[in-house]
C-alpha atoms as a PDB file:
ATOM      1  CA  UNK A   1      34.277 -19.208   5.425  1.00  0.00           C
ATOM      2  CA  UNK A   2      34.585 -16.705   2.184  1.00  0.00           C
ATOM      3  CA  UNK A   3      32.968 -19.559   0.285  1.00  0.00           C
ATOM      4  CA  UNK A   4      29.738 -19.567   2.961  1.00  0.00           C
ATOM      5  CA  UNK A   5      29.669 -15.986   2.937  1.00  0.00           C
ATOM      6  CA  UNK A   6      29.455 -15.185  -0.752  1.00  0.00           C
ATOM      7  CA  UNK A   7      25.847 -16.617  -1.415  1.00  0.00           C
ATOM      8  CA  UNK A   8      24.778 -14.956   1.758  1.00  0.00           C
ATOM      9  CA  UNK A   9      26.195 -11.617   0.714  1.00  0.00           C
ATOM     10  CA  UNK A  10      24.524 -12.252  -2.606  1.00  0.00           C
ATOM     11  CA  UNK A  11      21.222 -12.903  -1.502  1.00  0.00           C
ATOM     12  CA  UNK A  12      21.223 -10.029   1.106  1.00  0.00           C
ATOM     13  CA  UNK A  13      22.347  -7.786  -1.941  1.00  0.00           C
ATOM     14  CA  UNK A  14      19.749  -9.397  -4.251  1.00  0.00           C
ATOM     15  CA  UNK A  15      17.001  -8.366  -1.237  1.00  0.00           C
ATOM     16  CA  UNK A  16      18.621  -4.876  -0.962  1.00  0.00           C
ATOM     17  CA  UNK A  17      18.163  -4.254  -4.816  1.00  0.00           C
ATOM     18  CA  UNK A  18      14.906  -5.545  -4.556  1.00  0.00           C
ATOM     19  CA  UNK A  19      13.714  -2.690  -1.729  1.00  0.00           C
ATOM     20  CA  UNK A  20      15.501  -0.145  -3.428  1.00  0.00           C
ATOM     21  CA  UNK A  21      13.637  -1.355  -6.807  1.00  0.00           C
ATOM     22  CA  UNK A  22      10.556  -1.993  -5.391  1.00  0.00           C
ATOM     23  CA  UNK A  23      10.599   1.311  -3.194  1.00  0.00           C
ATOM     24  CA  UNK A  24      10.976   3.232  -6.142  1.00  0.00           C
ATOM     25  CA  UNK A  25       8.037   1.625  -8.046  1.00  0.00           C
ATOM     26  CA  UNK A  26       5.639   2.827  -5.329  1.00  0.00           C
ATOM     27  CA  UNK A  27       7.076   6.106  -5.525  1.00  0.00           C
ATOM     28  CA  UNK A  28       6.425   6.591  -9.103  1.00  0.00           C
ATOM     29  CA  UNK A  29       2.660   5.154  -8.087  1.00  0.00           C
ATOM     30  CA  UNK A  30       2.235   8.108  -5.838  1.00  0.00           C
ATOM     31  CA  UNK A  31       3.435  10.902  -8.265  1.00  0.00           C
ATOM     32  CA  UNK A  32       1.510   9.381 -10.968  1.00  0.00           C
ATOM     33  CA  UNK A  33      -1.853   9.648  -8.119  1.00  0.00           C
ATOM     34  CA  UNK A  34      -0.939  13.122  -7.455  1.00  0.00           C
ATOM     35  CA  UNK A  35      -0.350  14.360 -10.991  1.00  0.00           C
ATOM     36  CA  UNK A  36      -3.275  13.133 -12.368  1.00  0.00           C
ATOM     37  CA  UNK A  37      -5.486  14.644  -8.931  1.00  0.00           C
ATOM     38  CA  UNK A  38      -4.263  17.855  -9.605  1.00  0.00           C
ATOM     39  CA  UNK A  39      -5.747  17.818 -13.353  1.00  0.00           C
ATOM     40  CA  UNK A  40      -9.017  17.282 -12.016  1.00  0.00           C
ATOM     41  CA  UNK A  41     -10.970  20.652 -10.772  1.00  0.00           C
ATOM     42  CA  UNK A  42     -13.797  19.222  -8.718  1.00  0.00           C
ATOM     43  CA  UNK A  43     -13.201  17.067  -5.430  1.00  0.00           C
ATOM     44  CA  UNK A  44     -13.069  13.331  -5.661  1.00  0.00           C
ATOM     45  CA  UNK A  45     -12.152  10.287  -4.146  1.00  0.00           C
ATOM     46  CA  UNK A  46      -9.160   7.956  -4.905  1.00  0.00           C
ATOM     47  CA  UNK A  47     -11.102   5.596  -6.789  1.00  0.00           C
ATOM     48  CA  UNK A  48     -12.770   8.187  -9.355  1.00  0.00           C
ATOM     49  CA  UNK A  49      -9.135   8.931 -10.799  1.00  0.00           C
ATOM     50  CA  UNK A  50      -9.748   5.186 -12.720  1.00  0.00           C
ATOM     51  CA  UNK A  51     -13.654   4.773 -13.115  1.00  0.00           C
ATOM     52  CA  UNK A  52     -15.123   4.420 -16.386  1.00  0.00           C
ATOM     53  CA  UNK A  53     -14.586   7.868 -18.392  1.00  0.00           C
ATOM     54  CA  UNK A  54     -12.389   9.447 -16.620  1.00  0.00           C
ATOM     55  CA  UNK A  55      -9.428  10.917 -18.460  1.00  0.00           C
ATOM     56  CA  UNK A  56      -6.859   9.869 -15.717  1.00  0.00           C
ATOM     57  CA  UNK A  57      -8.033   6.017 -15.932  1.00  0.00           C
ATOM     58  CA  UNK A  58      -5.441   4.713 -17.629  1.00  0.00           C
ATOM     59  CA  UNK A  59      -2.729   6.550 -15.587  1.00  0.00           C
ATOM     60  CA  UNK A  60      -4.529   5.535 -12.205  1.00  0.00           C
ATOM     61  CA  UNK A  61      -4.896   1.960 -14.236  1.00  0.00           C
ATOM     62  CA  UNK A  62      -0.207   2.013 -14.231  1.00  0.00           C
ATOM     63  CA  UNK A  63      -0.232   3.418 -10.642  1.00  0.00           C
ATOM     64  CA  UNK A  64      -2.172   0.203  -9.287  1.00  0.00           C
ATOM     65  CA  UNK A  65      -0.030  -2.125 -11.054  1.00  0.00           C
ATOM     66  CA  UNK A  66       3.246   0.117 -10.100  1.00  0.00           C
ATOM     67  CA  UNK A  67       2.046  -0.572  -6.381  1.00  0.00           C
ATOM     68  CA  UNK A  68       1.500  -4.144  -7.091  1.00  0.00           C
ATOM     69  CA  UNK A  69       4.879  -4.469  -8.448  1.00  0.00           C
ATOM     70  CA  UNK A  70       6.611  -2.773  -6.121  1.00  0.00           C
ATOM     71  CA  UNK A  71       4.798  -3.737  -2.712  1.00  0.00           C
ATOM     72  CA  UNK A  72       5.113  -7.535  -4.329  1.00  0.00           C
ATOM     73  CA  UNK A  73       9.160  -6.394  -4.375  1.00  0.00           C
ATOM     74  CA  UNK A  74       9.182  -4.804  -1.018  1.00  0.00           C
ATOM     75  CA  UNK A  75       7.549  -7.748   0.093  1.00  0.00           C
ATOM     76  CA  UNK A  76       9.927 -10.279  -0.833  1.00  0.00           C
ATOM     77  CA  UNK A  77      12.647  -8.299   0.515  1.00  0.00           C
ATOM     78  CA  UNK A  78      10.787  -7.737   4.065  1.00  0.00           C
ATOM     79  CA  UNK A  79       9.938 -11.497   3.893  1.00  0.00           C
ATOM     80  CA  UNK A  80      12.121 -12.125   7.313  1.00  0.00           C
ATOM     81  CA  UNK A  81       9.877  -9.455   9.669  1.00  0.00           C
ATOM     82  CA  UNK A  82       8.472 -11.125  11.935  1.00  0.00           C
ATOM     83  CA  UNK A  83       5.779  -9.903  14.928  1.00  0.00           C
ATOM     84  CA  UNK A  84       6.395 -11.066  18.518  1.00  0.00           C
ATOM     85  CA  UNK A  85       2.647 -10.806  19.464  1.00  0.00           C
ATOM     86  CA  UNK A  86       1.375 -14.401  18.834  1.00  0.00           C
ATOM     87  CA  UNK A  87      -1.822 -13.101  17.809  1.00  0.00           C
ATOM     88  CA  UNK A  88       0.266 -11.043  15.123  1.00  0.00           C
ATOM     89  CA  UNK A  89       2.833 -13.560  14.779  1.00  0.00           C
ATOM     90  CA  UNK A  90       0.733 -15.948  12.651  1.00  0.00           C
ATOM     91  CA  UNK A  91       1.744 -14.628   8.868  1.00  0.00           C
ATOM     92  CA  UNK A  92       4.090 -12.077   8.273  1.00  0.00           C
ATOM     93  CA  UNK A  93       3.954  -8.576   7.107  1.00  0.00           C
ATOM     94  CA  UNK A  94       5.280  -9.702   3.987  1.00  0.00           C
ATOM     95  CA  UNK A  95       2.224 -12.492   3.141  1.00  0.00           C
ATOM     96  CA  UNK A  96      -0.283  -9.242   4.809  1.00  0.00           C
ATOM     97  CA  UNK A  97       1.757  -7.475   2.012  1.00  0.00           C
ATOM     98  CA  UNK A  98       1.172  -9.896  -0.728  1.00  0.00           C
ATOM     99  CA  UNK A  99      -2.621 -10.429  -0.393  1.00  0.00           C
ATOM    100  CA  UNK A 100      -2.911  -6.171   0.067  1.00  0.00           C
ATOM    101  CA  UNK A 101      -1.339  -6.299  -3.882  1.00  0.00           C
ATOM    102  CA  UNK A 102      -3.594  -9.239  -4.895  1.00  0.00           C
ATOM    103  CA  UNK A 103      -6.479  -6.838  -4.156  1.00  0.00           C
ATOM    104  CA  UNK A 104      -4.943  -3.870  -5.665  1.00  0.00           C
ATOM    105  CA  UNK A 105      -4.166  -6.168  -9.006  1.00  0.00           C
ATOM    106  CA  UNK A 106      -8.446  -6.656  -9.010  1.00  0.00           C
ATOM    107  CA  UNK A 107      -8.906  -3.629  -8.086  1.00  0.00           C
ATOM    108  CA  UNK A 108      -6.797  -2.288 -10.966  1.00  0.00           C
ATOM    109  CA  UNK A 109      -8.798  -4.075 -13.461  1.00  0.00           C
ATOM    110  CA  UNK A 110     -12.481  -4.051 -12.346  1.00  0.00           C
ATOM    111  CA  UNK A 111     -12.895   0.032 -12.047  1.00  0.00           C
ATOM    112  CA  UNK A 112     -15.973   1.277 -10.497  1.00  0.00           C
ATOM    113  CA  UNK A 113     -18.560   2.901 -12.888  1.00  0.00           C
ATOM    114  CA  UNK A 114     -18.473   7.047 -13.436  1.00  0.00           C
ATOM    115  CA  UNK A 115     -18.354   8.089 -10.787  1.00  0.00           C
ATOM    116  CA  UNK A 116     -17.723   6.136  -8.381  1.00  0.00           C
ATOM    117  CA  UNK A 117     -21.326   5.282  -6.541  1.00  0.00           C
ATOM    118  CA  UNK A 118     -22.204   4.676  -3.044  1.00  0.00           C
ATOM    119  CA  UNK A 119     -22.781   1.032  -1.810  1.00  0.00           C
ATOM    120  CA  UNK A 120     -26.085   1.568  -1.703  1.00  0.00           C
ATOM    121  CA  UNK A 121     -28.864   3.277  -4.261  1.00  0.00           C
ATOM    122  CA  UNK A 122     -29.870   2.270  -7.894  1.00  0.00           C
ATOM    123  CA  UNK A 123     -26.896   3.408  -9.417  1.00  0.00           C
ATOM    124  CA  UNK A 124     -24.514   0.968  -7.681  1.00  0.00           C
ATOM    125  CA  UNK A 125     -23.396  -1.968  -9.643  1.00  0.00           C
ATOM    126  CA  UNK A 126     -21.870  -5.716  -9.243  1.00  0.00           C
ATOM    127  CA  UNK A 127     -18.422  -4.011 -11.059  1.00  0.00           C
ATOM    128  CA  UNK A 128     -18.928  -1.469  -8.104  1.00  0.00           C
ATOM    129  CA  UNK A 129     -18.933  -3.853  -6.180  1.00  0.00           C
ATOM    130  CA  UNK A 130     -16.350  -6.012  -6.727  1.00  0.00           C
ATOM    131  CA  UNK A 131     -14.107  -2.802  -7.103  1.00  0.00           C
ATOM    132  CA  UNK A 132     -15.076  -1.482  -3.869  1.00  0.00           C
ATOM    133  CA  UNK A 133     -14.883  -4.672  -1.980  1.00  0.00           C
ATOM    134  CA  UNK A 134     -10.965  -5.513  -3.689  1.00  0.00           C
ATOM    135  CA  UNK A 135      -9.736  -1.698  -2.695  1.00  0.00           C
ATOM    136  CA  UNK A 136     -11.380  -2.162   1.073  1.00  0.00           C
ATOM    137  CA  UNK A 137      -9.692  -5.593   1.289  1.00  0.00           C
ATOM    138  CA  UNK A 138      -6.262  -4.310  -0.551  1.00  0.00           C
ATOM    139  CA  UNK A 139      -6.469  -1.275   2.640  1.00  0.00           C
ATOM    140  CA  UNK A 140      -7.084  -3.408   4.927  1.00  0.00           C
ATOM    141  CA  UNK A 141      -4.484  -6.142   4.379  1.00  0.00           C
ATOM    142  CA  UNK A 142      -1.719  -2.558   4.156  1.00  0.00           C
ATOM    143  CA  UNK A 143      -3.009  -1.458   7.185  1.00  0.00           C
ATOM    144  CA  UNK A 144      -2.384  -5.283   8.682  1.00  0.00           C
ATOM    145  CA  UNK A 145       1.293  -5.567   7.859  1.00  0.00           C
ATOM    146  CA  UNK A 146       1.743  -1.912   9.118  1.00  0.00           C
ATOM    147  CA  UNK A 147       0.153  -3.252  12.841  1.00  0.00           C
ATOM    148  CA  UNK A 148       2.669  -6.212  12.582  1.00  0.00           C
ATOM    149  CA  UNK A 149       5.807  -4.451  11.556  1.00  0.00           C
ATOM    150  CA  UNK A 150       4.927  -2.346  14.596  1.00  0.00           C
ATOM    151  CA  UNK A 151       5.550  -5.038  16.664  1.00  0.00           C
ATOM    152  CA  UNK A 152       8.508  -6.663  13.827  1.00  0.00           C
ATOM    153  CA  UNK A 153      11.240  -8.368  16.025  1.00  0.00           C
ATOM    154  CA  UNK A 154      14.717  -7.127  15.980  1.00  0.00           C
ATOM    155  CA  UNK A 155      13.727  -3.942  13.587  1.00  0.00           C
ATOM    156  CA  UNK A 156      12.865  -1.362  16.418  1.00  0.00           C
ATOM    157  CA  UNK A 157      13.035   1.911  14.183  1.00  0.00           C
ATOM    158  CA  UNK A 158      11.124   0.036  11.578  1.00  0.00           C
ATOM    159  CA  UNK A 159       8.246  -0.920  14.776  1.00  0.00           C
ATOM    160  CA  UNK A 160       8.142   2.621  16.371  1.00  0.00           C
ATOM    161  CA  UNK A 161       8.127   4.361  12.765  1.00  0.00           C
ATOM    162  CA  UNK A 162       5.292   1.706  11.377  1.00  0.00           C
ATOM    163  CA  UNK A 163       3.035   2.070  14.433  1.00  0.00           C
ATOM    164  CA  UNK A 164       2.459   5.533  14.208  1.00  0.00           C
ATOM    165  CA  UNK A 165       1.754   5.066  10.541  1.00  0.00           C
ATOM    166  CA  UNK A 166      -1.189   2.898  11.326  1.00  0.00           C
ATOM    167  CA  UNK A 167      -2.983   4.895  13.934  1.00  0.00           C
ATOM    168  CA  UNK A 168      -2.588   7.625  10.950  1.00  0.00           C
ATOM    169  CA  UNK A 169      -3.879   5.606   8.511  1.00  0.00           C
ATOM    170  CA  UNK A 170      -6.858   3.684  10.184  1.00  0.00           C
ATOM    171  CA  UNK A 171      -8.080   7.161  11.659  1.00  0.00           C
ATOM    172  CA  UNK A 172      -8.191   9.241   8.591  1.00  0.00           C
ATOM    173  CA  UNK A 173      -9.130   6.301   6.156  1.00  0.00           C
ATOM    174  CA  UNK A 174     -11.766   5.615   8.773  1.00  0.00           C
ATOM    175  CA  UNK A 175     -12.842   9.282   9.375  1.00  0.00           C
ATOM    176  CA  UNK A 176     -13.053   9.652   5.276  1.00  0.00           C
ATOM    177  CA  UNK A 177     -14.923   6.327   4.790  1.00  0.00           C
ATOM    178  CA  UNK A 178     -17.539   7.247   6.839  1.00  0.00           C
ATOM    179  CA  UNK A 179     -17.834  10.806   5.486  1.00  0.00           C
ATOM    180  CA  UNK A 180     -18.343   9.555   2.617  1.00  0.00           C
ATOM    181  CA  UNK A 181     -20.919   6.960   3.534  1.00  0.00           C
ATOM    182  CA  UNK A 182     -22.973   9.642   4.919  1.00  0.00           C
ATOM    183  CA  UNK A 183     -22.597  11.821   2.606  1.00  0.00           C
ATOM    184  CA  UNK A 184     -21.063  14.426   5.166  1.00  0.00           C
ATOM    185  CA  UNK A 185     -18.243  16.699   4.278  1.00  0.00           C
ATOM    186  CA  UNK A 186     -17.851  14.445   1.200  1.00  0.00           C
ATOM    187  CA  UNK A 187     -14.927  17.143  -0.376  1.00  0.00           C
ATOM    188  CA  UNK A 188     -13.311  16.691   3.170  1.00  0.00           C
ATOM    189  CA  UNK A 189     -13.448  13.130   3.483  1.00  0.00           C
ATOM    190  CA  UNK A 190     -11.920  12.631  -0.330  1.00  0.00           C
ATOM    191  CA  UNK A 191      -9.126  14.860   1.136  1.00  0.00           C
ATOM    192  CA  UNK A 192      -8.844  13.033   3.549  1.00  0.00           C
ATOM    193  CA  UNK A 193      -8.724   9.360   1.883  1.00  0.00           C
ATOM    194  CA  UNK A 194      -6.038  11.216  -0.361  1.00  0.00           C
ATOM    195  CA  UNK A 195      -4.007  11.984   2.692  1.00  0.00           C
ATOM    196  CA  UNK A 196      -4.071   8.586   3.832  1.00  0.00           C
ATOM    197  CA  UNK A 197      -3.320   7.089   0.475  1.00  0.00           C
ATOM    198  CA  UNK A 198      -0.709   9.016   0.551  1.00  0.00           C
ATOM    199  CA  UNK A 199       0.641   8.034   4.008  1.00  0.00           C
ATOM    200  CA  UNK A 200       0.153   4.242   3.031  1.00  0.00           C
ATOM    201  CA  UNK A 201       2.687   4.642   0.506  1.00  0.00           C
ATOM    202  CA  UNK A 202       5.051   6.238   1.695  1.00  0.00           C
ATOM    203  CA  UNK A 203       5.005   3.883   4.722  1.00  0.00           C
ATOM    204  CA  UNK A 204       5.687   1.394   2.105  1.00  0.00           C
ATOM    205  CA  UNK A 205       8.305   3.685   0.416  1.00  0.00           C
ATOM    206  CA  UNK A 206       9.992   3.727   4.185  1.00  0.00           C
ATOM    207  CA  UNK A 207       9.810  -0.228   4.562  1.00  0.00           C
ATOM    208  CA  UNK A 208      11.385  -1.078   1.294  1.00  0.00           C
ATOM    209  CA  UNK A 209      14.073   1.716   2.430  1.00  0.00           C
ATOM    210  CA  UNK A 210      14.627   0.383   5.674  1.00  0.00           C
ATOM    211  CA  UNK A 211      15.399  -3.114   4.669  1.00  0.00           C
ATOM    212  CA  UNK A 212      17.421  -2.265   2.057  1.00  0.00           C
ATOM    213  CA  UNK A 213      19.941   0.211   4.035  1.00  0.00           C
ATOM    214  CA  UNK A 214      20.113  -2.747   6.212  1.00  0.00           C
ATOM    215  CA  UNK A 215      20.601  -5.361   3.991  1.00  0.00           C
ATOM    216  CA  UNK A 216      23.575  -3.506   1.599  1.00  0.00           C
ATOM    217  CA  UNK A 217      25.228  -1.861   4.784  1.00  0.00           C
ATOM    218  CA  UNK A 218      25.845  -4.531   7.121  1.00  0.00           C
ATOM    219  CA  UNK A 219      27.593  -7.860   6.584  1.00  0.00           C
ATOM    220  CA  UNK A 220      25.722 -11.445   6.641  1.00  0.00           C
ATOM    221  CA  UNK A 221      25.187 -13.192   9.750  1.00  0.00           C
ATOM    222  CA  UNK A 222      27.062 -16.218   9.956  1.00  0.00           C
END
């Protein structure tokens, strides 16, 4: 029996490591976010803190890859959530987790152009483009696993804590996207995409947690 147990309790403490690691990666991602917002006088939207010029690009350029790391960690440590809804249950939160930092990764490297244009108008360009497509998809896929951890079998403060996290974050990063679409209450709607960056992460940041308070507390199943 000891001999069975001691790759399990290995592997469950690997995974717990892995949260705790991977938990504090996307932590540093959202100081880094913050600090370099708050050098910035003018309003602006997540995205501007890495287009072309800016002085905070190549801080904004680590916090991308910091969330890629670390959401890739939390990830693989979160790999055994599963959602009971069938229509959830195909994937996992962790593979909706995986393709979210595949995005980010793209969306690290192809910046938008100063300042950040509209998708529409002659200043918008293919690298705006691409950028704005990979950060919509990267959202989206976040947004995903949140919905299915709501619903994650056999981790019930993990569901009830992840679904109000999504109605958060699809509301606000909806309400902000379309501010900024129309052009209404632009400062208010980069506010607000700031607030839900914000929540996204630390959702994440709460995840990685999670799993790994359960995975170094209790004892493998056997």
């Amino acid at each position: 029996m000891t001999t069975l147990a001691s790759p399990r309790i290995a592997q469950q403490t690997l995974e717990g490591l892995t949260a705790v690691v991977g938990s504090i990666a996307v932590g540093v991602a959202l100081i880094l976010i913050w600090a370099s917002r708050l050098t910035i006088p003018r309003e602006l939207y997540v995205s501007e803190l890495g287009a072309e010029g800016e002085p905070t690009a190549a801080i904004f350029e680590v916090a991308l890859l910091l969330i890629v790391f670390g959401g890739s960690a939390v990830a693989w440590a979160a790999r055994r959530v599963r959602s009971w809804p069938p229509v959830l249950s195909f994937g996992s939160p962790a593979l909706s987790l995986w393709v979210g930092c595949a995005f980010f990764l793209v969306a690290s490297q192809v910046t938008c152009t100063s300042g950040c244009p509209l998708p529409y108008g002659p200043s918008f360009t293919w690298q705006d483009f691409g950028h704005t497509l990979a950060a919509v998809l990267a959202f989206a896929a976040a947004c995903w696993a949140m919905i299915q951890t709501s619903f994650a079998r056999e981790h019930k403060v993990l569901a009830r804590l992840s679904i109000g996290t999504a109605i958060a974050v699809a509301v606000i990063a909806g309400t902000g996207g379309l501010f900024s679409l129309f052009r209404f209450q632009v400062g208010l709607g980069s506010r607000l995409e700031f607030v839900a960056t914000t929540i996204a992460i630390a959702w994440l940041m709460m995840l990685g947690t999670v799993i790994a308070a359960r995975a170094l507390r209790r004892p493998p199943r056997s």
